[in-house]
C-alpha atoms as a PDB file:
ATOM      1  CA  UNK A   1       0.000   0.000   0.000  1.00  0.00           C
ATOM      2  CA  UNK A   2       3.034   2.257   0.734  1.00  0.00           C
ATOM      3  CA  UNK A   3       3.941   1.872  -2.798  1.00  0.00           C
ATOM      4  CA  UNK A   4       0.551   3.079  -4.131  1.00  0.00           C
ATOM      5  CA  UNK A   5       0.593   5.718  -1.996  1.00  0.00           C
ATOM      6  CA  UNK A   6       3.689   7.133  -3.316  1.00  0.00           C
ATOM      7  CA  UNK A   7       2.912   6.723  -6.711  1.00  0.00           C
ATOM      8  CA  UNK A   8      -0.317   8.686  -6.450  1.00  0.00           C
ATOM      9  CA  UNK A   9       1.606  11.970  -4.463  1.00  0.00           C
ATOM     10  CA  UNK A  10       4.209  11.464  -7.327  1.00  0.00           C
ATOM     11  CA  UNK A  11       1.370  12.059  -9.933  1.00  0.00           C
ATOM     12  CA  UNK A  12      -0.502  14.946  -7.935  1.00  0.00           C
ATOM     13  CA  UNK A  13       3.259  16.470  -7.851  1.00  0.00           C
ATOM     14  CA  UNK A  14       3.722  15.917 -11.742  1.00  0.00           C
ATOM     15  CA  UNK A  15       0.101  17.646 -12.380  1.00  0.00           C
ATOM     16  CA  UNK A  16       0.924  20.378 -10.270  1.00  0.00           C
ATOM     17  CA  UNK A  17       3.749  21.198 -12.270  1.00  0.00           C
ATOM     18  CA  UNK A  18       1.652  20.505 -15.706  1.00  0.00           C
ATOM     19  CA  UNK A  19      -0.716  23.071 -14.433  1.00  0.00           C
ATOM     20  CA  UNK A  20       1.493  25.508 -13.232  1.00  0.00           C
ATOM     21  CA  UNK A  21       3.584  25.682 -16.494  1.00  0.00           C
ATOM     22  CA  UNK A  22       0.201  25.701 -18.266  1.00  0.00           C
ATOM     23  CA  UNK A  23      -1.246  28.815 -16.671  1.00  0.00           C
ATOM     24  CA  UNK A  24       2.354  30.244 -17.645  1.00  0.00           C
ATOM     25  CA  UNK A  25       2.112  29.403 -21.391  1.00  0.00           C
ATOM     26  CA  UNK A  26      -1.131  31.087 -21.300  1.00  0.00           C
ATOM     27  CA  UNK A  27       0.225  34.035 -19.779  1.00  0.00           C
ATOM     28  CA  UNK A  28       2.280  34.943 -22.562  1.00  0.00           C
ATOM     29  CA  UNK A  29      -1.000  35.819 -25.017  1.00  0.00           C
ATOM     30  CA  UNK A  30      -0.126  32.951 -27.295  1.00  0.00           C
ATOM     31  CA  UNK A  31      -1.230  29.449 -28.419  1.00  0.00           C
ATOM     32  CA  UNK A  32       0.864  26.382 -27.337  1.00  0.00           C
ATOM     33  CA  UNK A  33       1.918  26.398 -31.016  1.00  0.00           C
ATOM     34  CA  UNK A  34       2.933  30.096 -31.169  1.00  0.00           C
ATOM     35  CA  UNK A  35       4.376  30.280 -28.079  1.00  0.00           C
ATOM     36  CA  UNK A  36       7.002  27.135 -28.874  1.00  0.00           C
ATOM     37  CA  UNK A  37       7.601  28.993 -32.277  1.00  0.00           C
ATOM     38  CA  UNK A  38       8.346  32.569 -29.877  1.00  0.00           C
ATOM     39  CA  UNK A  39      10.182  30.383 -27.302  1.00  0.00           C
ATOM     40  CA  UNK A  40      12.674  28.019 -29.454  1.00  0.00           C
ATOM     41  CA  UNK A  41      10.736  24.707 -28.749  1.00  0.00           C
ATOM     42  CA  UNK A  42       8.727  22.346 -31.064  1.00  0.00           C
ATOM     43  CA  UNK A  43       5.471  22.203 -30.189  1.00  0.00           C
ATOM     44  CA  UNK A  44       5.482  18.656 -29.622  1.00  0.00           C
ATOM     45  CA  UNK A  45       7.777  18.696 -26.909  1.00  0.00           C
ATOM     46  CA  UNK A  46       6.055  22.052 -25.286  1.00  0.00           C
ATOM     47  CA  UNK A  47       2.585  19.472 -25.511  1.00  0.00           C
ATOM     48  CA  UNK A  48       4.494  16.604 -23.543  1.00  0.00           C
ATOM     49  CA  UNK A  49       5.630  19.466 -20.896  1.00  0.00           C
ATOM     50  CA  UNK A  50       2.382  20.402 -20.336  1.00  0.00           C
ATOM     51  CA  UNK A  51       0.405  17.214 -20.239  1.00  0.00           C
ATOM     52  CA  UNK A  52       2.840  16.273 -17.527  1.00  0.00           C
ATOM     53  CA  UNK A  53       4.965  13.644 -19.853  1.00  0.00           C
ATOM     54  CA  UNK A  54       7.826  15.233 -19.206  1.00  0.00           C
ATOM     55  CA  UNK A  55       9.463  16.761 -16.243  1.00  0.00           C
ATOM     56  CA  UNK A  56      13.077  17.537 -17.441  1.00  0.00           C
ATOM     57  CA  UNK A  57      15.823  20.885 -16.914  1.00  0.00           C
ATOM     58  CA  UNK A  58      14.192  22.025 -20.227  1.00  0.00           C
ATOM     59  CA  UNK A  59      10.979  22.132 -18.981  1.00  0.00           C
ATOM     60  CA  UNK A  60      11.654  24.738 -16.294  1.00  0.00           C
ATOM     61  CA  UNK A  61      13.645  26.482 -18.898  1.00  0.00           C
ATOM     62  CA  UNK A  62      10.902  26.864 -21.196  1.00  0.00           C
ATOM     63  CA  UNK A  63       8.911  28.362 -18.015  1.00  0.00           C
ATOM     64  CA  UNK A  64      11.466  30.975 -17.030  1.00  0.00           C
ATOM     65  CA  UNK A  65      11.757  31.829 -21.139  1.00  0.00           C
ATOM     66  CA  UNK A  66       7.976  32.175 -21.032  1.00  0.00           C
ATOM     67  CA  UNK A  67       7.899  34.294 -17.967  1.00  0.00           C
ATOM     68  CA  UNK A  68      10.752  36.834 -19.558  1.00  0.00           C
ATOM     69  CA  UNK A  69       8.306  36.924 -22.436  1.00  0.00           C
ATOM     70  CA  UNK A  70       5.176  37.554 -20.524  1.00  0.00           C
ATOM     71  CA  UNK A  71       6.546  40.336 -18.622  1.00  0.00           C
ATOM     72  CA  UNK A  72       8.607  42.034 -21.216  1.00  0.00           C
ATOM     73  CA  UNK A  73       4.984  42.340 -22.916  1.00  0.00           C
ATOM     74  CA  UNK A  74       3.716  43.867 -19.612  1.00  0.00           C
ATOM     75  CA  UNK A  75       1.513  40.843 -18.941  1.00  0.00           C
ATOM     76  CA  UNK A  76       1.093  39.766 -15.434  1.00  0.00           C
ATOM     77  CA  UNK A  77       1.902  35.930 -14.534  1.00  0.00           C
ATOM     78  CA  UNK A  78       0.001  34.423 -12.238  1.00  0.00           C
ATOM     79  CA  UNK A  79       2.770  32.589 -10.082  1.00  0.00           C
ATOM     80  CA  UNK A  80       5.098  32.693  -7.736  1.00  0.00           C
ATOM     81  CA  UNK A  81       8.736  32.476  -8.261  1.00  0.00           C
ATOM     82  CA  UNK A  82       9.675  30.538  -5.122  1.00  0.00           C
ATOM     83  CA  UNK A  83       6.681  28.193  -5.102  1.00  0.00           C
ATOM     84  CA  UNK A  84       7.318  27.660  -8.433  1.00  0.00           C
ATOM     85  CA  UNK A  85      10.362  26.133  -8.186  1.00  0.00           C
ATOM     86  CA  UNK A  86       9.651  24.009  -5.354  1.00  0.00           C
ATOM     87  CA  UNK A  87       6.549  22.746  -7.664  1.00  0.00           C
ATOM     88  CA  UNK A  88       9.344  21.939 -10.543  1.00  0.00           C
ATOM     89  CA  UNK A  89      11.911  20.577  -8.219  1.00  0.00           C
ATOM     90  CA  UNK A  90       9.335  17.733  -6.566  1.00  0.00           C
ATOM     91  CA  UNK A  91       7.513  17.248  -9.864  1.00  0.00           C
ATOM     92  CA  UNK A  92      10.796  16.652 -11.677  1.00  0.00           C
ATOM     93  CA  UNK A  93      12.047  14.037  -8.452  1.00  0.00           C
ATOM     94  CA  UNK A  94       8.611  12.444  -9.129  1.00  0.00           C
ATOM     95  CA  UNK A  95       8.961  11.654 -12.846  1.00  0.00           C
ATOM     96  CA  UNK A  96      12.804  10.166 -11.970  1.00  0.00           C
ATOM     97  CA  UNK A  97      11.115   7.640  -9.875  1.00  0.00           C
ATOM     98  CA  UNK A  98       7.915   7.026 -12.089  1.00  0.00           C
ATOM     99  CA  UNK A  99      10.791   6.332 -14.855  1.00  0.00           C
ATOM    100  CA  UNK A 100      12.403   4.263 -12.557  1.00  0.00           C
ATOM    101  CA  UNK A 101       9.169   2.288 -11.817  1.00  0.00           C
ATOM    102  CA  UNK A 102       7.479   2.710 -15.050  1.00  0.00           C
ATOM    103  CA  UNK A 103       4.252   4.208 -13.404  1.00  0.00           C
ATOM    104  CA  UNK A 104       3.747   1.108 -11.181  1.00  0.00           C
ATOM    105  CA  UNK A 105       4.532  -0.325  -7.699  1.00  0.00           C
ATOM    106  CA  UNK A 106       8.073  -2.306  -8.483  1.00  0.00           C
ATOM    107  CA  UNK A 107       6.773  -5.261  -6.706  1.00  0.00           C
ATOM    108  CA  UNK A 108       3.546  -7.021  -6.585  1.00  0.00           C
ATOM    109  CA  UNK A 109       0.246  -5.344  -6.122  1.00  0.00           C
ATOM    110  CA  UNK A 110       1.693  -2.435  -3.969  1.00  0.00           C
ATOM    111  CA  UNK A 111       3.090  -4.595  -1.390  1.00  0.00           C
ATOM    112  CA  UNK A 112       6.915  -4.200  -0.725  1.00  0.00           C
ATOM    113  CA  UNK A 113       7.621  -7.290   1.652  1.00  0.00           C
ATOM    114  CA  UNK A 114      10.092 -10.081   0.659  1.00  0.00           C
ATOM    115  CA  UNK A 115       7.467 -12.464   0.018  1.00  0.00           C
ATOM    116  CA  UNK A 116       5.851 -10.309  -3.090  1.00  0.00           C
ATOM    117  CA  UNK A 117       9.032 -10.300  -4.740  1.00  0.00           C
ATOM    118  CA  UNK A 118       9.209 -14.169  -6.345  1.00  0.00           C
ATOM    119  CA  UNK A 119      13.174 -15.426  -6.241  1.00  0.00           C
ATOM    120  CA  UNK A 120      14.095 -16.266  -9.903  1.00  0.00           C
ATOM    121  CA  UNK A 121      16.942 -18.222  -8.934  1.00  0.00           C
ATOM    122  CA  UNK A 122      16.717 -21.779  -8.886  1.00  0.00           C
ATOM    123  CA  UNK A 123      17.452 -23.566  -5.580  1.00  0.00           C
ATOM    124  CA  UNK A 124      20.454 -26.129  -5.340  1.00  0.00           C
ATOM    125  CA  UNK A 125      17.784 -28.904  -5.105  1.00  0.00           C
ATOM    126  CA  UNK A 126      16.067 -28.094  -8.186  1.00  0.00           C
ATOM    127  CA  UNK A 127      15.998 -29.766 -11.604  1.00  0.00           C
ATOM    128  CA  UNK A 128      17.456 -27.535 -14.575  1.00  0.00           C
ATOM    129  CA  UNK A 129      16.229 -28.032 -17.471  1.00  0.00           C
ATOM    130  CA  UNK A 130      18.094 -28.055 -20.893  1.00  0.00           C
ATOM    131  CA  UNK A 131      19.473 -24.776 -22.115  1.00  0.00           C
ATOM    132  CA  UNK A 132      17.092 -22.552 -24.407  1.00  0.00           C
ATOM    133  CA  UNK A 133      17.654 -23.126 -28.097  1.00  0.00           C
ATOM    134  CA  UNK A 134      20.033 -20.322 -29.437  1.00  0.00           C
ATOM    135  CA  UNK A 135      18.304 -18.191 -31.800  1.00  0.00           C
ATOM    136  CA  UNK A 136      18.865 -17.863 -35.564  1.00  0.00           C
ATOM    137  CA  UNK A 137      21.394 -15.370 -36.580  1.00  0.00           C
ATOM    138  CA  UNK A 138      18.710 -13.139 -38.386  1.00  0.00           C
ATOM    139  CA  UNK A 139      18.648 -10.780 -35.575  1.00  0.00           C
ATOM    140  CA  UNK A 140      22.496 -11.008 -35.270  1.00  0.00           C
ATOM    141  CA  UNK A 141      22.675 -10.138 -39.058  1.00  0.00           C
ATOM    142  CA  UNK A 142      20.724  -7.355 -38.054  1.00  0.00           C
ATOM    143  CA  UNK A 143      22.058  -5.814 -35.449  1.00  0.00           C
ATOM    144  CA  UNK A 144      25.366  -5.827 -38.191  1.00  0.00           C
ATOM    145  CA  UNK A 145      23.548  -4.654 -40.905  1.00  0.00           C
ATOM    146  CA  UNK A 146      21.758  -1.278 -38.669  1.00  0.00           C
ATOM    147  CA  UNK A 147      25.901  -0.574 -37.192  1.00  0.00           C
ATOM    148  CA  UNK A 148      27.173  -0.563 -40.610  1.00  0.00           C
ATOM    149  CA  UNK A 149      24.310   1.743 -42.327  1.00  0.00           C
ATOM    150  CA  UNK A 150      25.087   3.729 -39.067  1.00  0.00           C
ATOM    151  CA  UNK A 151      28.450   4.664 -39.579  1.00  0.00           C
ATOM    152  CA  UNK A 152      28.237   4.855 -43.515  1.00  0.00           C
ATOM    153  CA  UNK A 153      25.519   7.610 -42.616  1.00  0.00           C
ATOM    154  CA  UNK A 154      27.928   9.297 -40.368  1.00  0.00           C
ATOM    155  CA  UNK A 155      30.260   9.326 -42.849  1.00  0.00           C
ATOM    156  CA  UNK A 156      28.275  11.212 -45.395  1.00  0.00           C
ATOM    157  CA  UNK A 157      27.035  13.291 -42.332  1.00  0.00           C
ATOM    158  CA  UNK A 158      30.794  14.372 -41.703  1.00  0.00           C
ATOM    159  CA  UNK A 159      31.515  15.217 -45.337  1.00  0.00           C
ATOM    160  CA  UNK A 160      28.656  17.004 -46.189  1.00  0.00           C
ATOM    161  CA  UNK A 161      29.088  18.893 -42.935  1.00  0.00           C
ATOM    162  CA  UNK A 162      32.789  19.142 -43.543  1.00  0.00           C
ATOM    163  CA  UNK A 163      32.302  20.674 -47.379  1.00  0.00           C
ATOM    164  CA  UNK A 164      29.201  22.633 -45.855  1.00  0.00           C
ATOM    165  CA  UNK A 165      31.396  24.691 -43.429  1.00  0.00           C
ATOM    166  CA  UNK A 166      33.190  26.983 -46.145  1.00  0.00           C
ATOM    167  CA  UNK A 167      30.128  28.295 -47.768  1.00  0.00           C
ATOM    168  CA  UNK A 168      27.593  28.278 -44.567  1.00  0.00           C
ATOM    169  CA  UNK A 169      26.866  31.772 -44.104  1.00  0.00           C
ATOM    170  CA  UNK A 170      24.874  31.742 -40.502  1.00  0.00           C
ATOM    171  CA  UNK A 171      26.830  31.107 -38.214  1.00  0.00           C
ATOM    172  CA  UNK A 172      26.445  33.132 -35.140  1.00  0.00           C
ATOM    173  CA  UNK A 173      28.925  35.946 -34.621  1.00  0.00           C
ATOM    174  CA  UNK A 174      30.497  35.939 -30.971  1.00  0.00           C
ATOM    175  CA  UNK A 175      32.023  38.765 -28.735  1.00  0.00           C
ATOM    176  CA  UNK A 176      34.416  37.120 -26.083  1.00  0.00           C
ATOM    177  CA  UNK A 177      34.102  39.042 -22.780  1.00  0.00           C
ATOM    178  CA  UNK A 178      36.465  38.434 -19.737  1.00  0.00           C
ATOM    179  CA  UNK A 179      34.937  38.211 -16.526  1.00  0.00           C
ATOM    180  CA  UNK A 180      36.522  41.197 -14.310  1.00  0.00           C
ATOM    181  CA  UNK A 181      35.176  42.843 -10.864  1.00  0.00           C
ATOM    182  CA  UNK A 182      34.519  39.894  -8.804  1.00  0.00           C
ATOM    183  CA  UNK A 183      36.701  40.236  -5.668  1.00  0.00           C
ATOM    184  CA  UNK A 184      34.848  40.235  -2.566  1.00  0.00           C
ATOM    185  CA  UNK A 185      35.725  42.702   0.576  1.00  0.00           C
ATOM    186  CA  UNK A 186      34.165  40.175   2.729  1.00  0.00           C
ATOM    187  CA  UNK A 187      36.271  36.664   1.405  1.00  0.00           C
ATOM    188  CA  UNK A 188      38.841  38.302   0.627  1.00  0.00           C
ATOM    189  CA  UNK A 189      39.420  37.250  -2.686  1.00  0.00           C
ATOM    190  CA  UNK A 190      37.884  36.924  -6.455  1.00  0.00           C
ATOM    191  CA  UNK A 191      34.220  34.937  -6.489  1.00  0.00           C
ATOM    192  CA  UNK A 192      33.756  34.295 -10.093  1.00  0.00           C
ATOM    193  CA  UNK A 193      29.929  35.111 -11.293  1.00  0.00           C
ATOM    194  CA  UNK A 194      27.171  32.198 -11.385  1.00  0.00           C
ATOM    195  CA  UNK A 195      25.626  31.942 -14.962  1.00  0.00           C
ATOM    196  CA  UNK A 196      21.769  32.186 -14.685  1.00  0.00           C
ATOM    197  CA  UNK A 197      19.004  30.614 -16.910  1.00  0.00           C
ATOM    198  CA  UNK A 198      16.776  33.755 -16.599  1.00  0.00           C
ATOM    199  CA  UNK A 199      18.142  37.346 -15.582  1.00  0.00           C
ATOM    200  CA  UNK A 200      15.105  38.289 -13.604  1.00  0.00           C
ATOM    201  CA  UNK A 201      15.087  35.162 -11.685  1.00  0.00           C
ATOM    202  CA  UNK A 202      17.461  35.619  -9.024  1.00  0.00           C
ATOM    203  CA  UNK A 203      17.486  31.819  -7.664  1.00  0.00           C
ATOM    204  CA  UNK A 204      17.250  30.370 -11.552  1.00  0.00           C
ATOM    205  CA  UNK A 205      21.181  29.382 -11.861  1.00  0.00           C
ATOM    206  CA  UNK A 206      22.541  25.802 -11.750  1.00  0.00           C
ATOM    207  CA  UNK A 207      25.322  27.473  -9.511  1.00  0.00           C
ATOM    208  CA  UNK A 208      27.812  26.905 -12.215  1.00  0.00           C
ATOM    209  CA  UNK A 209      30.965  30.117 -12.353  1.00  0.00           C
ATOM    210  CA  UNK A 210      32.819  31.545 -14.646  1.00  0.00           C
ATOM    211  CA  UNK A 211      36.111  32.286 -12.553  1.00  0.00           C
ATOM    212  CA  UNK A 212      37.858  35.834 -12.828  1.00  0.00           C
ATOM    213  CA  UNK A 213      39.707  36.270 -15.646  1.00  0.00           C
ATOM    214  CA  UNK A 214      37.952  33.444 -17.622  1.00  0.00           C
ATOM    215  CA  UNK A 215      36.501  34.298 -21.311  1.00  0.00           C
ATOM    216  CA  UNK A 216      32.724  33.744 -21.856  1.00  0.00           C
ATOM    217  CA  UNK A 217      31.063  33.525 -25.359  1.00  0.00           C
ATOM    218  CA  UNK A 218      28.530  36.540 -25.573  1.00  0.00           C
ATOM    219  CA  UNK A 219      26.020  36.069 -28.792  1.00  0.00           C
ATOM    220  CA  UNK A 220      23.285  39.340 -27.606  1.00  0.00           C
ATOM    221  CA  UNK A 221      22.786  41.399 -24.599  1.00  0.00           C
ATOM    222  CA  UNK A 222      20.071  43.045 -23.075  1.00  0.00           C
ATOM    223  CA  UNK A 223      19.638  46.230 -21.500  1.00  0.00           C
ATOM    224  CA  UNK A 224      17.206  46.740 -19.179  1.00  0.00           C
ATOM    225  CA  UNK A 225      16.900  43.522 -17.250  1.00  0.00           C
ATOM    226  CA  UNK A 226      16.995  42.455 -13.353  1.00  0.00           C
ATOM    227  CA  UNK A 227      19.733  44.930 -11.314  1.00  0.00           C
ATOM    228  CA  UNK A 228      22.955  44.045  -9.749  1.00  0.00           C
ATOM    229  CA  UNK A 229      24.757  45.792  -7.116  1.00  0.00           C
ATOM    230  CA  UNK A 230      28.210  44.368  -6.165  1.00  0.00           C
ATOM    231  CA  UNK A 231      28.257  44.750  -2.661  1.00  0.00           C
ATOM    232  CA  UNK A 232      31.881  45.817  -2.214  1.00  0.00           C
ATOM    233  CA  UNK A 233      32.256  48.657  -4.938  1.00  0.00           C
ATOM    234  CA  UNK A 234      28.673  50.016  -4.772  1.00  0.00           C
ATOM    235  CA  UNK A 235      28.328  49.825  -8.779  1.00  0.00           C
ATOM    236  CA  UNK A 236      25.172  48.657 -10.347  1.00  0.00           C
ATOM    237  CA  UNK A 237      24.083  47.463 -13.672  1.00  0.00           C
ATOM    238  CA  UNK A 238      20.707  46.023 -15.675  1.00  0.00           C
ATOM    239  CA  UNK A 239      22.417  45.092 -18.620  1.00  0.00           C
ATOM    240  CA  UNK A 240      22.852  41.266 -19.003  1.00  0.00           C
ATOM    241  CA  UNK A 241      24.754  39.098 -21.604  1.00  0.00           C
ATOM    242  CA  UNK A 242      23.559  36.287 -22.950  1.00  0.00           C
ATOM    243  CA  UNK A 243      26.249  33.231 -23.881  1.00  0.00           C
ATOM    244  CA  UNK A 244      26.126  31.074 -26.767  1.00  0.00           C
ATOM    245  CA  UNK A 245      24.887  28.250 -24.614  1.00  0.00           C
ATOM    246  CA  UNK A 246      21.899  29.803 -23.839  1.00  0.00           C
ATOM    247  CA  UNK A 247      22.531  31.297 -20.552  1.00  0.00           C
ATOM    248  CA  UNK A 248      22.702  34.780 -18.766  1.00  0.00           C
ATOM    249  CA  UNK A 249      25.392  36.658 -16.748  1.00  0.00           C
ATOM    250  CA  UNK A 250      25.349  40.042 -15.370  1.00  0.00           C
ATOM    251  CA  UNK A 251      27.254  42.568 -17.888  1.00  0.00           C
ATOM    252  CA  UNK A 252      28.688  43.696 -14.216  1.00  0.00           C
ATOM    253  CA  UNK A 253      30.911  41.619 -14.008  1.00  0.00           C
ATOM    254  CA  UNK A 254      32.201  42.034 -17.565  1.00  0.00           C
ATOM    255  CA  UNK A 255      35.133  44.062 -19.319  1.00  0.00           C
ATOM    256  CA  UNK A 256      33.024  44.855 -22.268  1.00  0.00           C
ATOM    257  CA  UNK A 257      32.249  48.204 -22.568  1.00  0.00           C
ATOM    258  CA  UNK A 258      30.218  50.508 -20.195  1.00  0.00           C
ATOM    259  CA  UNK A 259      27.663  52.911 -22.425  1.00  0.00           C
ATOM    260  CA  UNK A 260      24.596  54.468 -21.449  1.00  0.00           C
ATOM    261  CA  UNK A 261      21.560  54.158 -23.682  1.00  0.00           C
ATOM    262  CA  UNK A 262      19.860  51.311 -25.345  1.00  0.00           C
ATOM    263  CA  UNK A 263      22.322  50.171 -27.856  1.00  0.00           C
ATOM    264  CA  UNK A 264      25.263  47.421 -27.157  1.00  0.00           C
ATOM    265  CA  UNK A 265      28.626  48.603 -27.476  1.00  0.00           C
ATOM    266  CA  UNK A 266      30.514  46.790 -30.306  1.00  0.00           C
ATOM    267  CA  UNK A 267      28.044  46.274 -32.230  1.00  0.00           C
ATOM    268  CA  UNK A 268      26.675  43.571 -29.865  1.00  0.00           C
ATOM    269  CA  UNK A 269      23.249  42.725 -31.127  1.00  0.00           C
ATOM    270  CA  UNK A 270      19.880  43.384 -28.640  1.00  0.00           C
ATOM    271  CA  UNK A 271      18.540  39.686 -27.404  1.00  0.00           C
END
C-alpha cells in the first residue's frame, strides 16, 4: 500500500507542475503552437511538458523563457517564483522515480515485503532443465547490418558537414568578454559570477561560475533587465549578456564596454 501511496503523491506532484507551467504558457498571449515557435521549442515537446509527460531541466527552462516573455509584454503571470520552483523541483524528483518504476509499484500489487518479490533463482535442489535453443542469426545479421548503415551515414554526415562549413553563411557571430570585478571585501578574494538561466530570476542558476579572468562567449545582450549591485564597490548594472549556450550573466561583471543608452557597445546585437 506504501507503494501506491507514493505513486499517487508522485502524480498529484507531476500535475501540479503541468498546471502551473500551463497557466504560464497562457500568460504569454499565445497558443501552445505560437508560443514554442516565440520560445525556441517544437510544439510537440512544449505538448508533452504540459500534459505532464515530461518533467526535465528544459521544462523549467521553457517556463522561465515564457515568464521573460510575458513580462517584457507587460503581462502579469500568475505565479510565484519561489513556489514555483519548489513545484518543478518535486515534480521533476517524481517523474525520476515514475521512470524508474514505469508508473507502477516495483513489486507485486503495492506490497513491498520479501514475500511479493518471487526469487528467480533456482534452488540447489532443483531440476534444470536443458538450455534454451540459441536463436537464428537473423537478428544477429541485423544488429550488423543497422551498425554498418550507421556509420556509412555518419560518414556522409561528416563530409557534407565538412564541405558545408566553407560556404555556410549563418553562423552566429560571438564577442568574447572576460569576466573582471569579482573580488569580494568580505572573502577576501575573487568569487567568479554564477551563470543564470533567466536574468530576472534571481534563484534560476545551476550554480555553475565563470572564474575571474575566464573568457565567456557573448552572442546578444540586453539592457534593461533584473539589477545588480556588487556589494563591495557600490556599482550597479541592468544590462545582461547572454552566452552562446543559452545562458545569462550580469554585464557587471564584464570588461566589455560601459555605455549608457539602449544600444550594445561593439556592435553587440539586442537579445
Amino acid at each position: 500500500m506504501h507503494t501506491s501511496r507514493f505513486i499517487d503523491d508522485d502524480h498529484a506532484a507531476i500535475q501540479r507542475w503541468a498546471e502551473a507551467l500551463g497557466s504560464i504558457i497562457a500568460a504569454t498571449g499565445r497558443s501552445n503552437r505560437q508560443a514554442a515557435r516565440d520560445l525556441g521549442f517544437s510544439k510537440s515537446v512544449v505538448n508533452r511538458y504540459i500534459n505532464g509527460e515530461r518533467v526535465t531541466e528544459d521544462a523549467w527552462v521553457l517556463a522561465t523563457k515564457a515568464i521573460d516573455l510575458a513580462q517584457k509584454e507587460g503581462r502579469e503571470v500568475p505565479v510565484d517564483l519561489q513556489e514555483l520552483e519548489s513545484t518543478y523541483k518535486k515534480a521533476e524528483a517524481a517523474h525520476r522515480r515514475r521512470l524508474r518504476t514505469n508508473g507502477k509499484p516495483p513489486t507485486g500489487e503495492g506490497d513491498t515485503s520479501e514475500q511479493a518479490a518471487p526469487d528467480v533463482r533456482p534452488s540447489d535442489d532443483e531440476p534444470l532443465g536443458d538450455p534454451p535453443p540459441r536463436q537464428t542469426s537473423f537478428r544477429r545479421h541485423r544488429v550488423a547490418y543497422s551498425i554498418g548503415a550507421g556509420i556509412l551515414a555518419l560518414g556522409l554526415v561528416y563530409g557534407v558537414v565538412s564541405h558545408a562549413a566553407d560556404w555556410w553563411p549563418f553562423e552566429p557571430r560571438v564577442w568574447y568578454a572576460k569576466v573582471v570585478g569579482t573580488y569580494s571585501a568580505e572573502h577576501k578574494r575573487p568569487l567568479g559570477v554564477f551563470r543564470f538561466r533567466s536574468p530576472d530570476i534571481p534563484k534560476d542558476t545551476d550554480r555553475v561560475f565563470y572564474d575571474e579572468g575566464s573568457a565567456v562567449p557573448i552572442v546578444c545582450q540586453d539592457r534593461r533587465r533584473r539589477e545588480v549591485t556588487d556589494p563591495t564597490t557600490k556599482q550597479s548594472s541592468t544590462v545582461w549578456n547572454r552566452t552562446s549556450d543559452g545562458w545569462w550573466i550580469p554585464d557587471l561583471y564584464t570588461d566589455l564596454p560601459k555605455v549608457p543608452g539602449d544600444t550594445p557597445p561593439l556592435s553587440i546585437p539586442t537579445c
